[in-house]
Protein backbone atom coordinates (compact mmCIF):
# COMPACT_ATOMS: atom_id res chain seq x y z
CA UNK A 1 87.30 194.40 112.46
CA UNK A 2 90.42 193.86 110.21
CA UNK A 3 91.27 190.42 112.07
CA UNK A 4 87.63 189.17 111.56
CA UNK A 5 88.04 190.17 108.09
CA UNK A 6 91.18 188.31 106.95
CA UNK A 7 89.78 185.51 109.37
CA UNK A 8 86.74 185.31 106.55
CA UNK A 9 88.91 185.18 103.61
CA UNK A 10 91.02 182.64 105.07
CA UNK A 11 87.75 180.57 105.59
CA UNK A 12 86.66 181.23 102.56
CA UNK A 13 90.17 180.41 100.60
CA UNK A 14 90.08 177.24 102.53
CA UNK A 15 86.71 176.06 101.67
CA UNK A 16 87.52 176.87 97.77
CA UNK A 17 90.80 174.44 98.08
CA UNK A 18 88.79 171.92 99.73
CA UNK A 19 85.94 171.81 96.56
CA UNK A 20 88.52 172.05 94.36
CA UNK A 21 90.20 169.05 95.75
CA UNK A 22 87.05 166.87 96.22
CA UNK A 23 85.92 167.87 92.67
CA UNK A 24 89.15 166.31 91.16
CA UNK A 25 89.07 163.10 92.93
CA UNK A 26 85.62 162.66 91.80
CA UNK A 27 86.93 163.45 88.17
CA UNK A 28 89.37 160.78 88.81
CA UNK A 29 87.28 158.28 89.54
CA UNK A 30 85.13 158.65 86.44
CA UNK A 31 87.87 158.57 83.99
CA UNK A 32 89.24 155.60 85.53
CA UNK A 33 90.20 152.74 82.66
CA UNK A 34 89.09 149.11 83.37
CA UNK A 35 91.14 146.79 81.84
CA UNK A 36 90.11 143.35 80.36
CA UNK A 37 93.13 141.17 79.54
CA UNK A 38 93.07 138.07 76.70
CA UNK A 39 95.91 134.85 76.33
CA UNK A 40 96.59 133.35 73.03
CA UNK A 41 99.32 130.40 73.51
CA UNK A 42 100.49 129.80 69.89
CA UNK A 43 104.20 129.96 68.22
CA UNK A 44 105.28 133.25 66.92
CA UNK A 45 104.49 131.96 63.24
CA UNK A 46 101.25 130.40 63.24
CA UNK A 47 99.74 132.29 65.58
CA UNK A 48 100.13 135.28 63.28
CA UNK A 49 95.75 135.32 62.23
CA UNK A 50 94.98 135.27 65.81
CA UNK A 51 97.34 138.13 66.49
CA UNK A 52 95.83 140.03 63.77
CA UNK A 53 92.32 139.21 64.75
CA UNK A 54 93.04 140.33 67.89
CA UNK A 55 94.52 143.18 66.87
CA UNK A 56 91.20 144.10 64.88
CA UNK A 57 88.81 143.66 67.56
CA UNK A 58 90.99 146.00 69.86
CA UNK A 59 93.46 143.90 71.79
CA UNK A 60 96.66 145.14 72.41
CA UNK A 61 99.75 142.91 73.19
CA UNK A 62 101.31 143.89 76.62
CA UNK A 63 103.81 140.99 76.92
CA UNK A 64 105.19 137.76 75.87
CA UNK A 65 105.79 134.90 78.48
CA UNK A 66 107.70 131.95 76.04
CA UNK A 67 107.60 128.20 77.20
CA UNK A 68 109.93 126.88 75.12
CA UNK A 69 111.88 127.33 72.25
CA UNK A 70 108.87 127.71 69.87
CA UNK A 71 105.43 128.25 71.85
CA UNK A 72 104.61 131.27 74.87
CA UNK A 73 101.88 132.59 76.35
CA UNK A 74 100.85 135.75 74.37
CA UNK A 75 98.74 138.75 76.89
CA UNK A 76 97.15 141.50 75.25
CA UNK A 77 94.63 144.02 77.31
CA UNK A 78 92.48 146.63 75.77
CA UNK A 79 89.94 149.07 77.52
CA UNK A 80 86.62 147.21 79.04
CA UNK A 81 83.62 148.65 76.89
């Protein structure tokens, strides 16, 4: 009687981490961010309004690949609506 008990709770302890551990990879997936990524190629200086604009309507500058001495490839990336 004793064995069949702690057999149960066992069961039972198992099936809780099991839930618990679907129910958090569900979670996951929901919160998930999907990213949407923008390139401006411009100079540091006059690119400056498009930066800003950018900057207004939510983009957010991840890196900066320069060409040449002037001019690069500007990425930004902000949060897919």
């Amino acid at each position: 009687m004793k064995n069949k008990l702690i057999y149960a709770v066992l069961i039972l302890v198992i099936g809780v981490m099991i839930f618990i551990q679907m129910s958090n990879q569900s979670s996951l997936a929901k919160d998930k961010i999907i990213w949407e990524y923008k390139t401006i190629y411009a100079s540091a200086n006059s690119g400056v309004g498009e930066f800003n604009k950018a900057g207004d309507e939510g983009w957010e500058l991840v890196t900066i690949q320069q060409v040449n001495e002037n001019y690069g490839y500007y990425i930004f990336k902000r949060s897919k609506k």
